[in-house]
C-alpha atoms as a PDB file:
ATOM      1  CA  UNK A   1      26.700  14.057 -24.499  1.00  0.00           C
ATOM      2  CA  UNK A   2      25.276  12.861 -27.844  1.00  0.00           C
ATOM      3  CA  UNK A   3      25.092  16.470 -29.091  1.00  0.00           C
ATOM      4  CA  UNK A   4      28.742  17.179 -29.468  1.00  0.00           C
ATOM      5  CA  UNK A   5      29.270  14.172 -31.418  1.00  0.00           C
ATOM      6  CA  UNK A   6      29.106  16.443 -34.859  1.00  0.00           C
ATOM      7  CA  UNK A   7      32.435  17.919 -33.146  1.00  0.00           C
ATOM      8  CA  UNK A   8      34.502  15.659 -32.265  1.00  0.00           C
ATOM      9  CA  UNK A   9      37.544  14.560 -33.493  1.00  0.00           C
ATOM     10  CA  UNK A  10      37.229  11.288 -35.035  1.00  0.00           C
ATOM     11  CA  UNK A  11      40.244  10.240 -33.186  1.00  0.00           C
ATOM     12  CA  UNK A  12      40.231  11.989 -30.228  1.00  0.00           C
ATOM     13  CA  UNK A  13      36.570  12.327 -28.973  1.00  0.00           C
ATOM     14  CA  UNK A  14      37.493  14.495 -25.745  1.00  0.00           C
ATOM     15  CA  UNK A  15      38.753  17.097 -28.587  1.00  0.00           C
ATOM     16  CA  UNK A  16      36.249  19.399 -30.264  1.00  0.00           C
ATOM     17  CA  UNK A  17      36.064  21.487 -32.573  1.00  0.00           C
ATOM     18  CA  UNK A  18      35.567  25.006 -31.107  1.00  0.00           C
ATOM     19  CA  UNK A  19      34.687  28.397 -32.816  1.00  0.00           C
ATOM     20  CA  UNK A  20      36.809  31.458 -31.782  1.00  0.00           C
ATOM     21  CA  UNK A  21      34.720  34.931 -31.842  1.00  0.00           C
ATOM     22  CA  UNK A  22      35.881  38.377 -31.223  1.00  0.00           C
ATOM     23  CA  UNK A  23      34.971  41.480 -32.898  1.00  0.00           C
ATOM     24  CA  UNK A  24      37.396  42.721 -35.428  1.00  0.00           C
ATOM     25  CA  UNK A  25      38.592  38.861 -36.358  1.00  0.00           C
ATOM     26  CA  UNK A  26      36.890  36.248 -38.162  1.00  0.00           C
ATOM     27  CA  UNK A  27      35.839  33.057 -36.810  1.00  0.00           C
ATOM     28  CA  UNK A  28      38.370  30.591 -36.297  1.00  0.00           C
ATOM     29  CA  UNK A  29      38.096  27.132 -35.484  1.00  0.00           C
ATOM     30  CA  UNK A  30      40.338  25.577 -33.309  1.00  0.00           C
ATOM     31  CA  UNK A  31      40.684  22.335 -31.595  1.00  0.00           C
ATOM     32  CA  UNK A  32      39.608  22.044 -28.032  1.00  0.00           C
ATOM     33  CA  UNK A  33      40.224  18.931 -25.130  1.00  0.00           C
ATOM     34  CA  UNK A  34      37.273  19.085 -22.937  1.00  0.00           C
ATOM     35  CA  UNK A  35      38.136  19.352 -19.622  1.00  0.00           C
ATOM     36  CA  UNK A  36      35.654  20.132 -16.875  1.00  0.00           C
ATOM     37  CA  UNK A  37      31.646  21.272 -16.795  1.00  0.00           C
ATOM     38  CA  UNK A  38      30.411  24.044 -15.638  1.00  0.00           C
ATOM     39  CA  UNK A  39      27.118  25.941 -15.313  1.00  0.00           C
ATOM     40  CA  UNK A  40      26.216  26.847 -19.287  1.00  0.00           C
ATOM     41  CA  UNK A  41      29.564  26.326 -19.886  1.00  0.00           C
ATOM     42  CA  UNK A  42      32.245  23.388 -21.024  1.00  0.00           C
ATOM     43  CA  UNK A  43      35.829  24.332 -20.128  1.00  0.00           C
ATOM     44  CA  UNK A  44      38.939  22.874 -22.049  1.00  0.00           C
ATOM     45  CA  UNK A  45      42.361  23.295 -23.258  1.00  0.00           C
ATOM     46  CA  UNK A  46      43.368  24.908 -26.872  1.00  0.00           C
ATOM     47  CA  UNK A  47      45.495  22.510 -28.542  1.00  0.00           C
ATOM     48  CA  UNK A  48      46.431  24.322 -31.339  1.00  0.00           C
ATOM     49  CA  UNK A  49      47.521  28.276 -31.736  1.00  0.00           C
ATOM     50  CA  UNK A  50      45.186  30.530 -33.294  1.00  0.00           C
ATOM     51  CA  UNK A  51      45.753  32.057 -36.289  1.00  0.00           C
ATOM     52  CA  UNK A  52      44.566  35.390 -35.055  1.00  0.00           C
ATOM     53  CA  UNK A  53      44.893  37.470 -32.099  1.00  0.00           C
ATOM     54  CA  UNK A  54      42.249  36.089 -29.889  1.00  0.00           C
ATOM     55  CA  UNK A  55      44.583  37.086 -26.261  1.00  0.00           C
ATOM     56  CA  UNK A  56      44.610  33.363 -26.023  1.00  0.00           C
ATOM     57  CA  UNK A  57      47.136  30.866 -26.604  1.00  0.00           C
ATOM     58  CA  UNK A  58      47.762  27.578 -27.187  1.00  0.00           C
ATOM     59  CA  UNK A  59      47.395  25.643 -24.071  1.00  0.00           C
ATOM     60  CA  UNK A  60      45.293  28.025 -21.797  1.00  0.00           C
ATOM     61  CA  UNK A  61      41.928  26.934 -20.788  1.00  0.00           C
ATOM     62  CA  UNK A  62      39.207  28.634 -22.358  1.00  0.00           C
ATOM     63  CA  UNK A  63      35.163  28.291 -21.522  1.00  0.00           C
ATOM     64  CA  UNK A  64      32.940  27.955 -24.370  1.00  0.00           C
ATOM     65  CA  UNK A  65      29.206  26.852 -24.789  1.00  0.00           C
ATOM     66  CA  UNK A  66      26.695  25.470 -27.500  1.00  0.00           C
ATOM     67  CA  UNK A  67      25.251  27.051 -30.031  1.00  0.00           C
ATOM     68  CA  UNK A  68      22.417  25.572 -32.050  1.00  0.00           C
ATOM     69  CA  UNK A  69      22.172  27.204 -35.469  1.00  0.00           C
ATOM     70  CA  UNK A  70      18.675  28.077 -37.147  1.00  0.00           C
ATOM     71  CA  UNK A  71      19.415  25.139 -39.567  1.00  0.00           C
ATOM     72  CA  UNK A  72      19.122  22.985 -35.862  1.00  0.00           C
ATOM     73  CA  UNK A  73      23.334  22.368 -36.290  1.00  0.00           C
ATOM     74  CA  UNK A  74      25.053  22.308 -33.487  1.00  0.00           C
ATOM     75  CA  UNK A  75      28.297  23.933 -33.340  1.00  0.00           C
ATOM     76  CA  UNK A  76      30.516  25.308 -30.613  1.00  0.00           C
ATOM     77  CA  UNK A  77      31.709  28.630 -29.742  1.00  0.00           C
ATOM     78  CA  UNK A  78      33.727  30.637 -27.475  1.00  0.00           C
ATOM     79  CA  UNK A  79      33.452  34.470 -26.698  1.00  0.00           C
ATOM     80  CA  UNK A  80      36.408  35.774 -26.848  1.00  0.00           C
ATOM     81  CA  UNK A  81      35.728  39.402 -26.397  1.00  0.00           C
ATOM     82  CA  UNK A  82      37.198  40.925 -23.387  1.00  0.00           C
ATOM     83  CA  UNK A  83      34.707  42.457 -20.848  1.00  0.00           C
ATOM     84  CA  UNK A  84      34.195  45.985 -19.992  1.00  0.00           C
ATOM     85  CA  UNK A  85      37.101  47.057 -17.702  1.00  0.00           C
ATOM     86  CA  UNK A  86      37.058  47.459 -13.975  1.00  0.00           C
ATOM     87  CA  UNK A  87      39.247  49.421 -11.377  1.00  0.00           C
ATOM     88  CA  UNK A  88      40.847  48.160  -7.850  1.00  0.00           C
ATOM     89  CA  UNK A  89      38.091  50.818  -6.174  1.00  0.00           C
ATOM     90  CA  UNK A  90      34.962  48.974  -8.103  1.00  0.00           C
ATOM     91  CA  UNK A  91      36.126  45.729  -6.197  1.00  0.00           C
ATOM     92  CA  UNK A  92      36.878  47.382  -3.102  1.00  0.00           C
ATOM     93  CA  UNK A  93      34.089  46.890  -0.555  1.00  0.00           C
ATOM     94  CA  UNK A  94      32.941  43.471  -2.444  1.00  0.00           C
ATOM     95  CA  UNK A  95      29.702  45.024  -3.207  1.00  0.00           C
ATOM     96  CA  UNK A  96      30.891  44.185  -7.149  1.00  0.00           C
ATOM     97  CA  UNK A  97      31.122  41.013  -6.325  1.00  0.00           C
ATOM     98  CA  UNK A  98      27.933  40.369  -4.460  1.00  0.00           C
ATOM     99  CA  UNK A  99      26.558  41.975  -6.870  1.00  0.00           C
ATOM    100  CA  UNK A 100      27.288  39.489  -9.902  1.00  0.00           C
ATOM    101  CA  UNK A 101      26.527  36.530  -7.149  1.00  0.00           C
ATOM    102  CA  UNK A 102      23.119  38.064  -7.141  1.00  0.00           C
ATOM    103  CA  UNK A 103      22.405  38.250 -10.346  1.00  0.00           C
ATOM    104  CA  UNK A 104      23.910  35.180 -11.843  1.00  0.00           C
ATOM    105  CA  UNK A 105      21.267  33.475  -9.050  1.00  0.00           C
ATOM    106  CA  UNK A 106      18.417  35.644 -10.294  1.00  0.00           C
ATOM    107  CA  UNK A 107      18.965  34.753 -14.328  1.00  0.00           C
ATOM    108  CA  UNK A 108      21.626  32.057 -14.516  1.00  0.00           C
ATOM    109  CA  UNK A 109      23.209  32.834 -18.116  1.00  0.00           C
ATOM    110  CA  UNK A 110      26.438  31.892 -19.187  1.00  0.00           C
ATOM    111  CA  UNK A 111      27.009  35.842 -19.356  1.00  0.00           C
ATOM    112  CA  UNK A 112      26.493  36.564 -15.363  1.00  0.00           C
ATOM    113  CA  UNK A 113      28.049  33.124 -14.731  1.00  0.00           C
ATOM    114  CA  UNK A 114      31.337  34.887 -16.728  1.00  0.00           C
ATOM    115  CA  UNK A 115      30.838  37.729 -15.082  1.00  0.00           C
ATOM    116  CA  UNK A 116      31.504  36.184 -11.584  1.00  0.00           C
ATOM    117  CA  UNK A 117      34.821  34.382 -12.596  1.00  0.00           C
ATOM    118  CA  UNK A 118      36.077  37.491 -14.166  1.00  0.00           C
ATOM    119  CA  UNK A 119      35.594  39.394 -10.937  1.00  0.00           C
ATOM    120  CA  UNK A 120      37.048  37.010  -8.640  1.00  0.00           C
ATOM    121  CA  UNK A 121      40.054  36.896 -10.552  1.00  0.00           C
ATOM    122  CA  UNK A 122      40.656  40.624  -9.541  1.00  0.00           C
ATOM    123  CA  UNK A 123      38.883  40.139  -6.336  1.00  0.00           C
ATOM    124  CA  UNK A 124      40.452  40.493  -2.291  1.00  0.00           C
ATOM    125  CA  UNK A 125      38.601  38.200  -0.027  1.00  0.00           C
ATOM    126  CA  UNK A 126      38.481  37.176   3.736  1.00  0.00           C
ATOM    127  CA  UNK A 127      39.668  34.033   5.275  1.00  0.00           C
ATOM    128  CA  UNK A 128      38.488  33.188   8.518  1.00  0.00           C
ATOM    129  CA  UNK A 129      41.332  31.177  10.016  1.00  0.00           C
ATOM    130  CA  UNK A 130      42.087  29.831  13.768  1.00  0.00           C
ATOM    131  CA  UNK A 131      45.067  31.410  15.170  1.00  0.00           C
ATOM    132  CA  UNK A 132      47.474  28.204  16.643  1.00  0.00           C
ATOM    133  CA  UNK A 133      49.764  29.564  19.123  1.00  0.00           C
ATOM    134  CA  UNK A 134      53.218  27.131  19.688  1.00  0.00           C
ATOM    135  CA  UNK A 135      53.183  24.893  22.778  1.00  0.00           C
ATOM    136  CA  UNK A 136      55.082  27.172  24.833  1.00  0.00           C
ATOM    137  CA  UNK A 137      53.338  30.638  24.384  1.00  0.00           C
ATOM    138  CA  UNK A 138      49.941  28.598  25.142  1.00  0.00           C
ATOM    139  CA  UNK A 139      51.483  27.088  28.308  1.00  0.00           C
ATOM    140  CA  UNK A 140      52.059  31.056  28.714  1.00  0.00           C
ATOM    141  CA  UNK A 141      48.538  32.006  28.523  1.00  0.00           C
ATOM    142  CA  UNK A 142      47.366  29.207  30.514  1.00  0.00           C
ATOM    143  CA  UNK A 143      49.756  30.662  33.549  1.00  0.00           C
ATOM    144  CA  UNK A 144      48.561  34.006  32.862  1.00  0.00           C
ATOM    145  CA  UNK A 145      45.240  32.624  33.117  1.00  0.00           C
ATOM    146  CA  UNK A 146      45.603  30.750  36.561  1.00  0.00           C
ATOM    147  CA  UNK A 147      47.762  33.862  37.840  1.00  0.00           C
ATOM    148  CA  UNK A 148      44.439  36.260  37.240  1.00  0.00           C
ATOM    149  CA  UNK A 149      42.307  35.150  39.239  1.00  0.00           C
ATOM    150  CA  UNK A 150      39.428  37.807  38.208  1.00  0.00           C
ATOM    151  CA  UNK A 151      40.372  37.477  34.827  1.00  0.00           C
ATOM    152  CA  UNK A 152      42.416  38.974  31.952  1.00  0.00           C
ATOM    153  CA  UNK A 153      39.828  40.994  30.159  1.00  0.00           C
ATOM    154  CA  UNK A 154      41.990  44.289  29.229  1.00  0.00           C
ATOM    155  CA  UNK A 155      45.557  42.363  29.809  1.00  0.00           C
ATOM    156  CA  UNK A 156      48.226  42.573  26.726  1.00  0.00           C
ATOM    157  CA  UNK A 157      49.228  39.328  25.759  1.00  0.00           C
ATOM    158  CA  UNK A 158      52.183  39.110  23.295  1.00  0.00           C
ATOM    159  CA  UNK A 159      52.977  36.171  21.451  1.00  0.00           C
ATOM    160  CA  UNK A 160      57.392  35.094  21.637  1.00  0.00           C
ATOM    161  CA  UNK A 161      56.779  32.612  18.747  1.00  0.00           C
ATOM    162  CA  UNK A 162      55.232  32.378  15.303  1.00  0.00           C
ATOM    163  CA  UNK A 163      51.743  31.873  15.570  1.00  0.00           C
ATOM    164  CA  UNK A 164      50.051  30.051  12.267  1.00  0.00           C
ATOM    165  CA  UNK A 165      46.786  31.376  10.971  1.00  0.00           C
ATOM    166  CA  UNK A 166      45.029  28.278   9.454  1.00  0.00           C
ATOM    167  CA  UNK A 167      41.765  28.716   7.406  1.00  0.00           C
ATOM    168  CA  UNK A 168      38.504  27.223   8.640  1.00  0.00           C
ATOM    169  CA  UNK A 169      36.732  24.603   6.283  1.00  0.00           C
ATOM    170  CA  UNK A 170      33.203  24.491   6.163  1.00  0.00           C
ATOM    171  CA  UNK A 171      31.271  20.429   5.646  1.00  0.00           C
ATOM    172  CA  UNK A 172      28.143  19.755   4.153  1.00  0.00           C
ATOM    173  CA  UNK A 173      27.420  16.397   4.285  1.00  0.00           C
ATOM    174  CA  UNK A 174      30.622  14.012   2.894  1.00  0.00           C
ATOM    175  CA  UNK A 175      31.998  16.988   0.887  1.00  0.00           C
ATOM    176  CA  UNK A 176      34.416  19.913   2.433  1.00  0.00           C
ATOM    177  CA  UNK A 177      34.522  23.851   1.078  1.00  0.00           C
ATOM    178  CA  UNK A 178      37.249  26.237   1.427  1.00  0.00           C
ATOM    179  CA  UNK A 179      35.111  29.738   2.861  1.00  0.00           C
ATOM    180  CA  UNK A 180      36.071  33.173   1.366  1.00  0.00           C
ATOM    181  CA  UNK A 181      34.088  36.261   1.926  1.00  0.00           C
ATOM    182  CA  UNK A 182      33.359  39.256   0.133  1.00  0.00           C
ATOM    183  CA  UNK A 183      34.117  41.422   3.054  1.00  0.00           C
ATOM    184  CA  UNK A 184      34.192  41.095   6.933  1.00  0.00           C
ATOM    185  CA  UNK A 185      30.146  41.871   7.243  1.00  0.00           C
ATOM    186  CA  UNK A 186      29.432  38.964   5.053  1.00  0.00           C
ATOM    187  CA  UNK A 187      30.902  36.606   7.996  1.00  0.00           C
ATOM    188  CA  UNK A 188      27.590  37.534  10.439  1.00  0.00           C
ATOM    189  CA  UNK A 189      28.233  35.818  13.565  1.00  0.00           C
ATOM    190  CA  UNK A 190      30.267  32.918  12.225  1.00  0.00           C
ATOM    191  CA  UNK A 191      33.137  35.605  11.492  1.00  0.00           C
ATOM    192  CA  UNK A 192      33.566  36.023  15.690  1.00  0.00           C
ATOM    193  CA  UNK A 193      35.149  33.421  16.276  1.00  0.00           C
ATOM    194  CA  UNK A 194      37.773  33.585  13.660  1.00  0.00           C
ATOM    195  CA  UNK A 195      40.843  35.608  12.994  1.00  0.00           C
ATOM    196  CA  UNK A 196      39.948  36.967   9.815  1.00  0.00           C
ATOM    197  CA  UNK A 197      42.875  37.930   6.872  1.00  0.00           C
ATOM    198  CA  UNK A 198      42.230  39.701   3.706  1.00  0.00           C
ATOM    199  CA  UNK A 199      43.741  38.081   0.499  1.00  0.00           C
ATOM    200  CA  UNK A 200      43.254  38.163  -3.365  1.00  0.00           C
ATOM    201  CA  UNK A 201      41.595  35.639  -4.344  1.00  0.00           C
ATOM    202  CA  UNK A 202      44.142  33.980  -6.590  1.00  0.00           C
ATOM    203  CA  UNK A 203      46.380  33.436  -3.155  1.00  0.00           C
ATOM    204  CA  UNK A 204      43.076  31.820  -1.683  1.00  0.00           C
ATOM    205  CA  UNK A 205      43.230  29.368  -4.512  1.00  0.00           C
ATOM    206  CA  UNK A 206      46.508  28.455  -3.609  1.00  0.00           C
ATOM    207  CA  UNK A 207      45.895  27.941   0.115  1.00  0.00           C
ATOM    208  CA  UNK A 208      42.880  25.978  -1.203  1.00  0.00           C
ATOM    209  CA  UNK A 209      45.092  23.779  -3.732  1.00  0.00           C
ATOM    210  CA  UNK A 210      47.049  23.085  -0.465  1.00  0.00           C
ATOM    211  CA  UNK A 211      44.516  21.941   1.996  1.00  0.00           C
ATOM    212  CA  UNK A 212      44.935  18.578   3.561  1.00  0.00           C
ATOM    213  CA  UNK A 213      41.578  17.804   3.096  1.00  0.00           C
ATOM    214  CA  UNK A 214      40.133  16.783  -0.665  1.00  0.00           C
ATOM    215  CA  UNK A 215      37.968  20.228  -1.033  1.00  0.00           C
ATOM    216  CA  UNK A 216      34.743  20.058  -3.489  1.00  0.00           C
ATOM    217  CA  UNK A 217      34.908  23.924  -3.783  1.00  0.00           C
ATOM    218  CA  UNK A 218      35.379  27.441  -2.693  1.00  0.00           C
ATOM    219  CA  UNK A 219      32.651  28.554  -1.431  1.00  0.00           C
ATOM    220  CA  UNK A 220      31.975  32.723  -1.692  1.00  0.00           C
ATOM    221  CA  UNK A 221      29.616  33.782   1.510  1.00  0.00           C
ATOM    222  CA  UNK A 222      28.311  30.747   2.632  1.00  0.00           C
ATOM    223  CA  UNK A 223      25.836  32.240   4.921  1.00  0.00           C
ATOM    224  CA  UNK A 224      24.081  35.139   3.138  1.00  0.00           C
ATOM    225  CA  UNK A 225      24.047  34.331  -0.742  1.00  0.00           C
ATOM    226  CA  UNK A 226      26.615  31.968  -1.409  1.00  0.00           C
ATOM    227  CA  UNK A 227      27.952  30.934  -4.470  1.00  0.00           C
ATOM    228  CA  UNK A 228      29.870  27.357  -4.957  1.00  0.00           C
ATOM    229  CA  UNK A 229      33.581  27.431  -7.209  1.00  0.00           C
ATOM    230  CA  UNK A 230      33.774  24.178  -7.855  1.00  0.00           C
ATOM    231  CA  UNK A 231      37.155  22.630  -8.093  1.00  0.00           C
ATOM    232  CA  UNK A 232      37.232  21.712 -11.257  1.00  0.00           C
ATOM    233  CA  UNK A 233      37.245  25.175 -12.525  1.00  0.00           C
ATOM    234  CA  UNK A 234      39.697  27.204 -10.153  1.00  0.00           C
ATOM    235  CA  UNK A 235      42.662  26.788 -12.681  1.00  0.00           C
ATOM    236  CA  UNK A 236      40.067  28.266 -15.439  1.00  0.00           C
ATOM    237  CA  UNK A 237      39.448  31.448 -13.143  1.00  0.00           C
ATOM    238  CA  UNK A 238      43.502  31.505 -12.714  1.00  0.00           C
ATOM    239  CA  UNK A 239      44.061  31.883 -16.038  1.00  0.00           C
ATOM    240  CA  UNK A 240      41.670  34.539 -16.852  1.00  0.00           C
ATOM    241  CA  UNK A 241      42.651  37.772 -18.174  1.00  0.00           C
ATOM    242  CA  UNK A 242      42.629  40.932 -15.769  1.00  0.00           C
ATOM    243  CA  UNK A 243      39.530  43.223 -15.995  1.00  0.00           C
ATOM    244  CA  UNK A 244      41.842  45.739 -13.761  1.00  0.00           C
ATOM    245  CA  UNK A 245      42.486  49.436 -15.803  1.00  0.00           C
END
């Protein structure tokens, strides 16, 4: 990445030197290790506390992106103004959500792209999962089933021990994604097989972080317009500010 070479630190060259904007203060260059790419965007650490209040601090991860002057001069600069504000209803039905999905695939700008990691901060999603019963309540139900005969379509079966709800991971190829869904209808026919929970999304992150298996992403409706969060950037969406009212 020749063209951030006029930023670097002549020591360092994973830190760069990154422009602060926000209405109301002036620009204000801080120092910046790069930590992960994303789509139109570079994400890294602030290693140094601004001098003005930019509602970021010294080691959060901010996103920034490249900026070519009309001199041709490279420089680098983060947006730091905070987004038009949203309420718990907005997010509701995921519509909001799909939404952004849409049109970050329709014109993908570092804007929508922004857009979609602010609202899955503040977003609820659905897990599938597979409900896994203990040994003895499923030697239960297999009695129950040899006892009925014609069935036990309409019988009440109730559970004596904890029964763990673990989410379903979806393979493509060698990699593995953690599925979330914007509501229940996004599912389609997949979602019947599942036991399906509703969870914000930053407790999906953390039931992603603990997966056995070494996840590539999250992925957001994998079988009507999906969208791919890859791992590299979950603790960036984690430590974004709340659009919430």
């Amino acid at each position: 990445m020749d063209f951030l070479d006029g930023s670097r630190s002549p020591e360092y060259p994973d830190d760069v030197l990154v422009y602060l904007l926000k209405n109301g203060n002036n620009p204000e260059g801080c120092w910046v290790r790069i930590e992960a790419l994303a789509e139109h965007q570079i994400i890294g650490t602030l290693l140094n506390e601004p001098d003005q209040d930019f509602d970021y601090h010294e080691g959060e991860r901010i996103a920034f992106y490249v900026h070519q002057t009309e001199d041709k001069e490279i420089v680098l600069c983060s947006n730091m103004n905070p987004s038009a504000k949203i309420t718990a209803e907005d997010l509701e039905d995921g519509t909001m959500l799909e939404a952004a999905i849409h049109t970050f695939n329709e014109e993908r700008t570092k804007d929508h792209w922004l857009d979609i990691m602010e609202i899955l901060r503040d977003s609820y999603v659905w897990i599938p999962c597979n409900a896994v019963m203990s040994d003895a309540d499923q030697a239960r139900l297999v009695a129950m089933l040899e006892e009925k005969a014609d069935g036990i379509i309409g019988e009440e079966f109730v559970a004596h021990d904890e029964t763990r709800l673990i989410p379903d991971i979806l393979q493509n190829g060698d990699n593995f994604f953690f599925p979330v869904f914007s509501n229940e209808e996004a599912m389609g026919e997949y979602g019947n097989g599942f036991s399906k929970v509703q969870k914000h999304f930053l407790e999906a992150l953390v039931l992603a972080k603990n997966n056995e298996k070494d996840l590539a992403g999250i992925v957001i409706n994998a079988f009507s317009e999906p969208y791919v969060l890859d791992k590299e950037i979950w603790d960036l969406v984690e430590k974004m500010k709340s659009r919430i009212q």
